[in-house]
PDB file of N, CA and C in Angstrom:
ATOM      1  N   UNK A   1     183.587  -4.288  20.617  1.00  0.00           N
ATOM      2  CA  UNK A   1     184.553  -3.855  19.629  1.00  0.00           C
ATOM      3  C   UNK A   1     184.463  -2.345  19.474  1.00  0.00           C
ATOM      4  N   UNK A   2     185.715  -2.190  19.317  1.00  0.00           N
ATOM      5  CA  UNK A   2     185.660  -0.296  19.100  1.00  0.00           C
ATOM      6  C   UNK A   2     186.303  -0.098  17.276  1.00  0.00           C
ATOM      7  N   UNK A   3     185.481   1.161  17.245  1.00  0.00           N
ATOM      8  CA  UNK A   3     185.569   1.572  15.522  1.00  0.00           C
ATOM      9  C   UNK A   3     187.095   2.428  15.720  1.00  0.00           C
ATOM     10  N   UNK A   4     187.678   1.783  16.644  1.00  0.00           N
ATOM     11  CA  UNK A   4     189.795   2.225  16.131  1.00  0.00           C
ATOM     12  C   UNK A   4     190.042   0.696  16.068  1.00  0.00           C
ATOM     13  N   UNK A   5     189.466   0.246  16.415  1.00  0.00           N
ATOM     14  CA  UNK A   5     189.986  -1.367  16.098  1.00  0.00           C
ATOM     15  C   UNK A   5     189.788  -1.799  14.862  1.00  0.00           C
ATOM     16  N   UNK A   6     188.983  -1.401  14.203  1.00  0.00           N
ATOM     17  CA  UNK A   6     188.699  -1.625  12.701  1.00  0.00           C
ATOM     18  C   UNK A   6     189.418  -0.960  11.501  1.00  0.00           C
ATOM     19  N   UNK A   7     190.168  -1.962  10.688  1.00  0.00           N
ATOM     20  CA  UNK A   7     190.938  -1.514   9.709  1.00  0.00           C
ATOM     21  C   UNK A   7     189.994  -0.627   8.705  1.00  0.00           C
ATOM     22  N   UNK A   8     190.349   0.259   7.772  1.00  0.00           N
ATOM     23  CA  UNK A   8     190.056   1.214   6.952  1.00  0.00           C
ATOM     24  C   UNK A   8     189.101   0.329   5.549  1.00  0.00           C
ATOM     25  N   UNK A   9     189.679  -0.702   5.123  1.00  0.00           N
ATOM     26  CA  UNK A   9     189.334  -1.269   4.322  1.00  0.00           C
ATOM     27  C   UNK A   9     187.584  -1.731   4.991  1.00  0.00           C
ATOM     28  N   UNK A  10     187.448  -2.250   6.381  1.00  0.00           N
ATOM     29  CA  UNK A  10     186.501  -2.742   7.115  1.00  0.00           C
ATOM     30  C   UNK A  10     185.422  -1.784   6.693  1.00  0.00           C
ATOM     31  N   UNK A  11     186.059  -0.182   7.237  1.00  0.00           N
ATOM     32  CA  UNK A  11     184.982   0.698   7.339  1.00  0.00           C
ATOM     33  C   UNK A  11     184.127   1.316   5.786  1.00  0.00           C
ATOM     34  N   UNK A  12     185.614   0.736   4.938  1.00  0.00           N
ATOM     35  CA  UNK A  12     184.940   1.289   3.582  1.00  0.00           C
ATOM     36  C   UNK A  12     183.782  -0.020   3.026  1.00  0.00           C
ATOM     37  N   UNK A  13     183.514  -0.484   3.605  1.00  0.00           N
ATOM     38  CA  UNK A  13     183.122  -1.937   3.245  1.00  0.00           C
ATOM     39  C   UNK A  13     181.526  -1.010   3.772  1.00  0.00           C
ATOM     40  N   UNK A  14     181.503  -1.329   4.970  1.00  0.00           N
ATOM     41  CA  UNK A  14     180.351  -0.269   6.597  1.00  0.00           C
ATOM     42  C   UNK A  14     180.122   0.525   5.140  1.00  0.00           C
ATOM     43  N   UNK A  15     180.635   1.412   4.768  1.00  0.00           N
ATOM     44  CA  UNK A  15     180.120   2.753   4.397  1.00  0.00           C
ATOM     45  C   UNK A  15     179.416   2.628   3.100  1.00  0.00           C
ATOM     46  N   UNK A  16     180.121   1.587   2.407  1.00  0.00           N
ATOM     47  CA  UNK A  16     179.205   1.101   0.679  1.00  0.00           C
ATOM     48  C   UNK A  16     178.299  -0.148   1.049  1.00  0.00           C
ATOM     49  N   UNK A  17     177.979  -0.239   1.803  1.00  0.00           N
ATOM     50  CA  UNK A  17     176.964  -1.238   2.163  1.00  0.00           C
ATOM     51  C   UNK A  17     175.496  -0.353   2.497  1.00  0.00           C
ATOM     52  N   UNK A  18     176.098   0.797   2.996  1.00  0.00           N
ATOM     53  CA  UNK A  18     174.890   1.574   3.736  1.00  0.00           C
ATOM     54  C   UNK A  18     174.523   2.224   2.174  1.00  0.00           C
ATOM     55  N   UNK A  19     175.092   2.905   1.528  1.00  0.00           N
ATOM     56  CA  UNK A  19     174.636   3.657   0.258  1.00  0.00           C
ATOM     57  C   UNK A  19     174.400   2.509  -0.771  1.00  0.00           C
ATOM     58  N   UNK A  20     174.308   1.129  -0.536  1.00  0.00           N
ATOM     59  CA  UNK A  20     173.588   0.589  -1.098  1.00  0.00           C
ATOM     60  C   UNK A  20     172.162   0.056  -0.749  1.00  0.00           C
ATOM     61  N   UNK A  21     171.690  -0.097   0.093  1.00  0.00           N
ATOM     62  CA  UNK A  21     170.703   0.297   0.933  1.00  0.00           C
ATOM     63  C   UNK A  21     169.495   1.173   0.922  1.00  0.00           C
ATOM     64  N   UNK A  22     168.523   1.278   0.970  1.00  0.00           N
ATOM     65  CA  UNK A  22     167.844   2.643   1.298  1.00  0.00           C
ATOM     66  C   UNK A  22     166.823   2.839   2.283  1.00  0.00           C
ATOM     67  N   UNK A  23     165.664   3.576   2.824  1.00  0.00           N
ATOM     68  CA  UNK A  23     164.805   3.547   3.384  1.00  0.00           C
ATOM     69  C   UNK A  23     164.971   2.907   4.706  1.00  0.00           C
ATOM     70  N   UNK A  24     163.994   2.301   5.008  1.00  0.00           N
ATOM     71  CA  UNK A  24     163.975   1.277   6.103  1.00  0.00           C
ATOM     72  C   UNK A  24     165.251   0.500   6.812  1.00  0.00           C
ATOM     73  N   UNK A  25     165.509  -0.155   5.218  1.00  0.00           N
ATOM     74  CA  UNK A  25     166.452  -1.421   5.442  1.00  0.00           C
ATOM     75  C   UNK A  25     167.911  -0.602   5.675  1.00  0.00           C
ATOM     76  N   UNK A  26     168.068   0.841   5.589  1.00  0.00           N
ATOM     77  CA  UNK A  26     169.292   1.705   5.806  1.00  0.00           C
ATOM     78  C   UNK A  26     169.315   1.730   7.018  1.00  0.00           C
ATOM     79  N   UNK A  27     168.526   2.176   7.359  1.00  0.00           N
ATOM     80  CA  UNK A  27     168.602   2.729   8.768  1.00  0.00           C
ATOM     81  C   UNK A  27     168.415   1.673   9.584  1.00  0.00           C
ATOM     82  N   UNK A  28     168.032   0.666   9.544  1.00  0.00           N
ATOM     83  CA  UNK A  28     168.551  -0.431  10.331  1.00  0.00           C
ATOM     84  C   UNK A  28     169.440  -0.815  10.464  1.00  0.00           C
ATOM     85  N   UNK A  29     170.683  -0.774   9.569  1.00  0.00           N
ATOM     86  CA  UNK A  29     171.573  -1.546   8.869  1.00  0.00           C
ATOM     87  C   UNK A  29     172.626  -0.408   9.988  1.00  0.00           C
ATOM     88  N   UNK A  30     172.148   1.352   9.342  1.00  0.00           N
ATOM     89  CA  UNK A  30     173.239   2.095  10.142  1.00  0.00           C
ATOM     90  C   UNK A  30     173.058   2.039  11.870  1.00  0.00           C
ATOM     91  N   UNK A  31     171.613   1.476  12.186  1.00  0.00           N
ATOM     92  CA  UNK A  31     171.515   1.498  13.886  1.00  0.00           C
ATOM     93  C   UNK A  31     172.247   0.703  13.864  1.00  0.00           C
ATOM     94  N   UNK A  32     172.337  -0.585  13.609  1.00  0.00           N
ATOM     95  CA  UNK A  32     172.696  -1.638  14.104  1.00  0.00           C
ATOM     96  C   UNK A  32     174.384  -1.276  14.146  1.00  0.00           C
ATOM     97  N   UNK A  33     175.041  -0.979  13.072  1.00  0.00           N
ATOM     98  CA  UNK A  33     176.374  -0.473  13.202  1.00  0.00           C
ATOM     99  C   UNK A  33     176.864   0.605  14.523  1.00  0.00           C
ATOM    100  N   UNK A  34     175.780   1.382  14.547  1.00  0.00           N
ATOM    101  CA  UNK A  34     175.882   2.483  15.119  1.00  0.00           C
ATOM    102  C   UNK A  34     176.120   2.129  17.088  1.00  0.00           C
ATOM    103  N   UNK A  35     175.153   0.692  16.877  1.00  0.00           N
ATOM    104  CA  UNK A  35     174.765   0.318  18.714  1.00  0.00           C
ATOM    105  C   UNK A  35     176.150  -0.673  19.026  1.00  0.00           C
ATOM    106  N   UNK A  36     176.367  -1.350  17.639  1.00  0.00           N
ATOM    107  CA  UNK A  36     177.686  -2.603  18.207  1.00  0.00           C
ATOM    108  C   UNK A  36     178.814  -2.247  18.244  1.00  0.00           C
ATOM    109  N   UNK A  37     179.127  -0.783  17.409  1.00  0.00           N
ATOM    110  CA  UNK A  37     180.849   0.017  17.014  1.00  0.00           C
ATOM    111  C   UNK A  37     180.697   1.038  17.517  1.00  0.00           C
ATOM    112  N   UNK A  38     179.724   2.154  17.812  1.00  0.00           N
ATOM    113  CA  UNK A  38     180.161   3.413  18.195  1.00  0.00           C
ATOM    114  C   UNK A  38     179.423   3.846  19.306  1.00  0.00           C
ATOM    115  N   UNK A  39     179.363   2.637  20.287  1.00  0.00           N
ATOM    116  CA  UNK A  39     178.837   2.785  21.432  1.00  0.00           C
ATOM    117  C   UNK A  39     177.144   3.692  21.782  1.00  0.00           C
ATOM    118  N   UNK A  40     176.152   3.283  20.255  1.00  0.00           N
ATOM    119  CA  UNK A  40     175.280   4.344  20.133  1.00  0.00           C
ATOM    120  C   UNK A  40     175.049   5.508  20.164  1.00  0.00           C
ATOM    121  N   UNK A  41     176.252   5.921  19.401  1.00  0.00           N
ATOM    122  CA  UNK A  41     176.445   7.690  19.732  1.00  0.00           C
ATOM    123  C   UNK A  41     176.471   7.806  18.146  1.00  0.00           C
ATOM    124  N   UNK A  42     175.188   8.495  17.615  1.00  0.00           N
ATOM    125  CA  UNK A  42     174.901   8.911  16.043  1.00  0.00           C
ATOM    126  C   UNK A  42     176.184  10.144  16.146  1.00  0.00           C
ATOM    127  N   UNK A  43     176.643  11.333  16.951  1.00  0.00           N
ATOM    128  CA  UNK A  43     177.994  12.128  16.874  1.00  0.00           C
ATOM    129  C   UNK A  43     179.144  10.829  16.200  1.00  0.00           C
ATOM    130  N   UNK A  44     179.563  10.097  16.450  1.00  0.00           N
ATOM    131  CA  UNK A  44     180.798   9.049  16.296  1.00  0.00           C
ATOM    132  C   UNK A  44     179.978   8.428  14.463  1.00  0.00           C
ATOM    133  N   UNK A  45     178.886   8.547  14.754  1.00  0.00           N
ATOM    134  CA  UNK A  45     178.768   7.693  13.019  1.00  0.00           C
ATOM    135  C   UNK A  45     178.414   8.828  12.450  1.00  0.00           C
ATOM    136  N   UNK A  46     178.143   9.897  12.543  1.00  0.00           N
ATOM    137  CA  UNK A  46     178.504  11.049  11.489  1.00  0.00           C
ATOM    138  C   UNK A  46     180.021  11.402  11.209  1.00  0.00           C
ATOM    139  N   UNK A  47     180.592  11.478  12.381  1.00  0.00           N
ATOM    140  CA  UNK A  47     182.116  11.798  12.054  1.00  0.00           C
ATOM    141  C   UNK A  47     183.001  10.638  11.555  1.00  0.00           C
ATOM    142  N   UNK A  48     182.675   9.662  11.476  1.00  0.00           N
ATOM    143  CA  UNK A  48     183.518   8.388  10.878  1.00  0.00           C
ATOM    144  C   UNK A  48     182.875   7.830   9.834  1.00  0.00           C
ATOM    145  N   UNK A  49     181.507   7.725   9.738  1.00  0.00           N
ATOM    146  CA  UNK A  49     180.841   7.486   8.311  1.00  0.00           C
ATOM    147  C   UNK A  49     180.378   8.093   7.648  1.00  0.00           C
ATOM    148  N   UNK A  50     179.876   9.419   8.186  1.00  0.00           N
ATOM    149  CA  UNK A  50     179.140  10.671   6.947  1.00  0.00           C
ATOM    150  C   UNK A  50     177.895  10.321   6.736  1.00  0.00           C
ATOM    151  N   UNK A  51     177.152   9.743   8.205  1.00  0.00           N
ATOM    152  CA  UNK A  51     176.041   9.669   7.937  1.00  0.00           C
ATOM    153  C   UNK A  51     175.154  10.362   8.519  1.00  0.00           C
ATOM    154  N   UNK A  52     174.328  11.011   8.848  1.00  0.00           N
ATOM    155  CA  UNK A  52     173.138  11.912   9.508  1.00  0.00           C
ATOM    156  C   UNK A  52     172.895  11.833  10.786  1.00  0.00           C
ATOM    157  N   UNK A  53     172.687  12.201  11.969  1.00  0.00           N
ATOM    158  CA  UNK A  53     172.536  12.318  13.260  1.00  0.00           C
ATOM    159  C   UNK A  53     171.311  11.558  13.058  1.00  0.00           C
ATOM    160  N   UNK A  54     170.429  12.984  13.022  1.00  0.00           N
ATOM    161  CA  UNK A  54     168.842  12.166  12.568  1.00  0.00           C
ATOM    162  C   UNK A  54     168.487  11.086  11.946  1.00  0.00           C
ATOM    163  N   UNK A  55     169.233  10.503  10.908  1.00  0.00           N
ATOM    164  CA  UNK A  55     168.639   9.421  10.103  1.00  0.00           C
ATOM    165  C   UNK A  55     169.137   8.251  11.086  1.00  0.00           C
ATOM    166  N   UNK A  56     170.346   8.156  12.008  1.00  0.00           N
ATOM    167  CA  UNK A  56     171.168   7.405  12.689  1.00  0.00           C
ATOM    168  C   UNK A  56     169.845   7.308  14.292  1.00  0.00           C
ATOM    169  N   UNK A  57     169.681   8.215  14.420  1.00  0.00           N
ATOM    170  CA  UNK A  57     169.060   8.216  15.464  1.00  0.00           C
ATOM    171  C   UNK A  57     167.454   7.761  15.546  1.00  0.00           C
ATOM    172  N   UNK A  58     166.254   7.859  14.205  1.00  0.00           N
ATOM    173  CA  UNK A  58     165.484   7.743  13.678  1.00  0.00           C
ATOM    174  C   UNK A  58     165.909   6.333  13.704  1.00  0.00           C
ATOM    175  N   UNK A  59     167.092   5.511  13.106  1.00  0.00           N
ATOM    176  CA  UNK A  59     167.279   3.918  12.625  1.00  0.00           C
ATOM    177  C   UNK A  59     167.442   2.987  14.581  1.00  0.00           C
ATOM    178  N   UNK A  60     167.779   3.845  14.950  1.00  0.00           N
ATOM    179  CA  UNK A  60     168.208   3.328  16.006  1.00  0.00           C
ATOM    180  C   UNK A  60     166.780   3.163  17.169  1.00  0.00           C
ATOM    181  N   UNK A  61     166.065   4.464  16.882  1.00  0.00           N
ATOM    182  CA  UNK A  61     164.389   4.726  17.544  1.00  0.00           C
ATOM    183  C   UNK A  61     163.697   3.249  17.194  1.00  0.00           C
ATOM    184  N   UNK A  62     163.620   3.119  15.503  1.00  0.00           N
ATOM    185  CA  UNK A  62     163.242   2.011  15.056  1.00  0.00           C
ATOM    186  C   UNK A  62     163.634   0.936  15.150  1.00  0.00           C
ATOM    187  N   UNK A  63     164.709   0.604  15.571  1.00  0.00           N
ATOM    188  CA  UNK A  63     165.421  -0.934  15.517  1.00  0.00           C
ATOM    189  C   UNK A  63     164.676  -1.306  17.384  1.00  0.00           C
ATOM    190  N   UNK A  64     164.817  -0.287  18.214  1.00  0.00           N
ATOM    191  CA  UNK A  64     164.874  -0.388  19.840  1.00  0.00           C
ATOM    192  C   UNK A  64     162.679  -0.618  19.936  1.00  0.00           C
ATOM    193  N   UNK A  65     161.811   0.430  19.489  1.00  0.00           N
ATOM    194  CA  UNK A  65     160.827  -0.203  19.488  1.00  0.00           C
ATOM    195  C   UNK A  65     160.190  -0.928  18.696  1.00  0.00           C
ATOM    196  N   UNK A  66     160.748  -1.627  17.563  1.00  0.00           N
ATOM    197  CA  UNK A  66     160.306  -2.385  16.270  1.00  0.00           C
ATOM    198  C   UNK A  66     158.755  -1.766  15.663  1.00  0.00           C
ATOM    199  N   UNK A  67     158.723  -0.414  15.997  1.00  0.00           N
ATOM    200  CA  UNK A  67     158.194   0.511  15.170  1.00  0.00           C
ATOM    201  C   UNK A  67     159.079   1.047  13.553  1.00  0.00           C
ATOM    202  N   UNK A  68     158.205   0.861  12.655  1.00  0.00           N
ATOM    203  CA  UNK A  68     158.455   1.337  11.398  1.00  0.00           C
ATOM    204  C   UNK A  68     158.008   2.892  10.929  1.00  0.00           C
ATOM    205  N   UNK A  69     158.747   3.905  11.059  1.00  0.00           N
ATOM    206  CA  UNK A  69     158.575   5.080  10.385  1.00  0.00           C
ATOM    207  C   UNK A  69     158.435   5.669   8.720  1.00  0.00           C
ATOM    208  N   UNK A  70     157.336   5.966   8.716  1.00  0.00           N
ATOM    209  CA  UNK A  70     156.885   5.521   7.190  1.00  0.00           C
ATOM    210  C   UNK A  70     157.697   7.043   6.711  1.00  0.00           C
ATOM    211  N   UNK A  71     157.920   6.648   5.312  1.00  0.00           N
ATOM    212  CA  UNK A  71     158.474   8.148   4.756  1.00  0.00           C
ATOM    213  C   UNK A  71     157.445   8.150   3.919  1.00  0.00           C
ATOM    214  N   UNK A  72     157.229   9.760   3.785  1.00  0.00           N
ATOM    215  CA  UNK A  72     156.108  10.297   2.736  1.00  0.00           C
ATOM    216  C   UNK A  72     156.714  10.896   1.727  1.00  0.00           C
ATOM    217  N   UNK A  73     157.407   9.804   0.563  1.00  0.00           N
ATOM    218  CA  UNK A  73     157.674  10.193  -0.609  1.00  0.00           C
ATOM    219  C   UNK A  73     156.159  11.569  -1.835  1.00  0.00           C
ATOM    220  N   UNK A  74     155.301  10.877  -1.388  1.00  0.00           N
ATOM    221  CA  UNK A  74     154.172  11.434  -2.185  1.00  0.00           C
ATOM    222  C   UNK A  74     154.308  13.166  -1.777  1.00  0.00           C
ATOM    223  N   UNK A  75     154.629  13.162  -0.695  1.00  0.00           N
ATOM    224  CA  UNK A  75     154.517  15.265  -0.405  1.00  0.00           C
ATOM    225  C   UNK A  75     155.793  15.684  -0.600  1.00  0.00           C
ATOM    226  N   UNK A  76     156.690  14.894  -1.577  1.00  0.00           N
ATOM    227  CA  UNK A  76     157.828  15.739  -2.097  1.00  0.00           C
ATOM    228  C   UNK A  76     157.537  16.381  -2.605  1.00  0.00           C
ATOM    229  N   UNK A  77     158.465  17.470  -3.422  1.00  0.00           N
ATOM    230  CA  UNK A  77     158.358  18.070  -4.337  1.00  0.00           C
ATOM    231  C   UNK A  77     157.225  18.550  -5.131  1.00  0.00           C
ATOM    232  N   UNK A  78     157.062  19.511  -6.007  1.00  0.00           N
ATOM    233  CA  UNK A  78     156.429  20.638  -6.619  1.00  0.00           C
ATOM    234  C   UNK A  78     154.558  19.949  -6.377  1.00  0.00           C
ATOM    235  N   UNK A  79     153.896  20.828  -6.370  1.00  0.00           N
ATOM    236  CA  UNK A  79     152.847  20.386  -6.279  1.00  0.00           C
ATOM    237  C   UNK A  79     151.863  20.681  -7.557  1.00  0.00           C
ATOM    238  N   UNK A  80     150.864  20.565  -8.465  1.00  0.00           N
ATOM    239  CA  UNK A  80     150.039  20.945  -9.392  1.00  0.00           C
ATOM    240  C   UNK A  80     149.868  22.325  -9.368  1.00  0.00           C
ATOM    241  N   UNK A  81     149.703  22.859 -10.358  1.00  0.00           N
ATOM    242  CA  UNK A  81     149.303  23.828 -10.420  1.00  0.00           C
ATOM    243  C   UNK A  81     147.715  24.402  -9.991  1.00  0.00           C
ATOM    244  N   UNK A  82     147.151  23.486 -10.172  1.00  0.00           N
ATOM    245  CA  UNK A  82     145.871  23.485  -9.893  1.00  0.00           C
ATOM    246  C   UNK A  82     145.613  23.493  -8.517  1.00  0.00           C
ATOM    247  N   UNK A  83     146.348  22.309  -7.731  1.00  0.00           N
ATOM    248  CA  UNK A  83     146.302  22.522  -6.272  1.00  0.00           C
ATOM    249  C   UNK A  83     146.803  23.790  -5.457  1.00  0.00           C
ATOM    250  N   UNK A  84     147.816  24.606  -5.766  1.00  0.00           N
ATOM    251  CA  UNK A  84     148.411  25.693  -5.421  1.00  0.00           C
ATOM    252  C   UNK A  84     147.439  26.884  -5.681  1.00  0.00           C
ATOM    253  N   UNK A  85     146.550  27.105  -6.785  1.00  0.00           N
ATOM    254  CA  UNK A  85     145.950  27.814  -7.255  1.00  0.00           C
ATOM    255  C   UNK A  85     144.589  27.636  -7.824  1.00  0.00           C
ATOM    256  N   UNK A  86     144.003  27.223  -6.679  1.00  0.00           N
ATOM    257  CA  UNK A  86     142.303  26.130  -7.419  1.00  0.00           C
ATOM    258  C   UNK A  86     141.491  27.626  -8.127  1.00  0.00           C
ATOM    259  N   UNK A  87     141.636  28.611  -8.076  1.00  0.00           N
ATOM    260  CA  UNK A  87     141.084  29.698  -8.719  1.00  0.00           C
ATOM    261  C   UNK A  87     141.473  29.661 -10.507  1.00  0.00           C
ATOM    262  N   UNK A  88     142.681  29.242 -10.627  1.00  0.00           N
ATOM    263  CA  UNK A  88     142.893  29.007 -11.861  1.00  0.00           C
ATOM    264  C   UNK A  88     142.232  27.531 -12.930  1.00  0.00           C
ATOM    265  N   UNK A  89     141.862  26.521 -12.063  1.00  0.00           N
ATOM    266  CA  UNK A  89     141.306  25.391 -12.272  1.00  0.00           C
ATOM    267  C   UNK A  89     139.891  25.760 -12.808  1.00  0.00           C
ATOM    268  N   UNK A  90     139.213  24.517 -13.449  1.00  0.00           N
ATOM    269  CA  UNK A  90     137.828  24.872 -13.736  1.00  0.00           C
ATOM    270  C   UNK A  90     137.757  25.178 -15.272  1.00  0.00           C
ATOM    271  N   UNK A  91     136.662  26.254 -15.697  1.00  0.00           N
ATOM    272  CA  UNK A  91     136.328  26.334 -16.998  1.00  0.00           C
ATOM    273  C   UNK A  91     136.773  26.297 -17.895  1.00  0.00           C
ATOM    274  N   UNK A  92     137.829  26.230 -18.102  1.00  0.00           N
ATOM    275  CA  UNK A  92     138.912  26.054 -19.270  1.00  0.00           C
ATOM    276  C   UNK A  92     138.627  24.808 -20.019  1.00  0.00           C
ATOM    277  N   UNK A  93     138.209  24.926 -21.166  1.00  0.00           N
ATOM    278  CA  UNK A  93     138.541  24.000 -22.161  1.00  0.00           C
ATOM    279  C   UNK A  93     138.838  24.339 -23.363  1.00  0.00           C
ATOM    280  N   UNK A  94     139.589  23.545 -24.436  1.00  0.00           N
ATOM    281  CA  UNK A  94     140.164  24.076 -25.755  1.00  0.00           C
ATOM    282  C   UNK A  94     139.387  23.000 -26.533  1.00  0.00           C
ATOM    283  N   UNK A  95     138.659  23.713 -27.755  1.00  0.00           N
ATOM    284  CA  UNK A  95     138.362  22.777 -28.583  1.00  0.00           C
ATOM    285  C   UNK A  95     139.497  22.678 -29.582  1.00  0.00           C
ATOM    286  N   UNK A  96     139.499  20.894 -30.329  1.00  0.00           N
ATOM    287  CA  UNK A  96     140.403  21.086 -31.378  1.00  0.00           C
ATOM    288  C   UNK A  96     140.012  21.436 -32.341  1.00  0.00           C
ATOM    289  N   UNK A  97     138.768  21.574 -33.179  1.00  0.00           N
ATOM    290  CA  UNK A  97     138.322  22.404 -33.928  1.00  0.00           C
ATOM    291  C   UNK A  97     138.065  23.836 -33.558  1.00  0.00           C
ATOM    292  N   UNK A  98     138.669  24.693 -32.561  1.00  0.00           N
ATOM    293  CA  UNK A  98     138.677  25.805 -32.651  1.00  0.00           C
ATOM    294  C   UNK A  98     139.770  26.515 -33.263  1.00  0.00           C
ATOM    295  N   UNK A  99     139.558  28.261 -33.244  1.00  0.00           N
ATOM    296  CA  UNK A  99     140.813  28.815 -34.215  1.00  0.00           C
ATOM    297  C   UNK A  99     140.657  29.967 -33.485  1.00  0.00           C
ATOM    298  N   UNK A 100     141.858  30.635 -33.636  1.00  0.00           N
ATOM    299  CA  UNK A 100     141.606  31.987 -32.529  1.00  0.00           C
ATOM    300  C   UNK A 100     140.868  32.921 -33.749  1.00  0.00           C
ATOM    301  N   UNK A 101     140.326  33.691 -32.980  1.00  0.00           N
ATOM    302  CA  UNK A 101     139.492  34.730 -34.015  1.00  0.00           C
ATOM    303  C   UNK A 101     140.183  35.876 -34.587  1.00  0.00           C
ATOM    304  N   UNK A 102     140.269  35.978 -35.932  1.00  0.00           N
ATOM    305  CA  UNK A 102     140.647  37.040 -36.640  1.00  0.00           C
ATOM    306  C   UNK A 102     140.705  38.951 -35.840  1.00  0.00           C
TER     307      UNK A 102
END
């Protein structure tokens, strides 16, 4: 089957199925679309679904050796302050019975 053979309504169906989805179970979902409609070319499912080369190609890596690519949510974003700057860490403590000095 080719993705001109598929009515509009079809593809909007393809496209809210995938953004309901996430992780793993996405990118399987978009290989698998990607190998039976657009002849495995992640170019054809970016330009007709708006989905990622890489993430298309990554789903497709994974579906072909039934290897799972782990995502490392944990090394998102901002890191401690303490870790960025272990010089600032350490002796600091506040008592609650303290008062700043006159």
């Amino acid at each position: 089957m080719n993705i001109t053979e598929i009515p509009e309504t079809l593809k909007s169906i393809i496209k809210n199925t995938a953004e309901k989805l996430s992780g793993f179970k996405r990118r399987i979902y978009i290989a698998e679309i990607t190998i039976e409609l657009l002849d495995k070319s992640a170019r054809k499912a970016e330009r007709e679904f708006g989905w990622g080369r890489k993430t298309v190609e990554k789903g497709m890596m994974e579906l072909t050796t039934g290897i799972r690519c782990v995502d490392n949510y944990s090394a998102r974003g901002n890191k401690k302050t303490e870790e960025k700057m272990p010089e600032l860490g350490g002796g600091y403590t506040i008592d609650s019975w303290s008062e700043e000095p006159d």
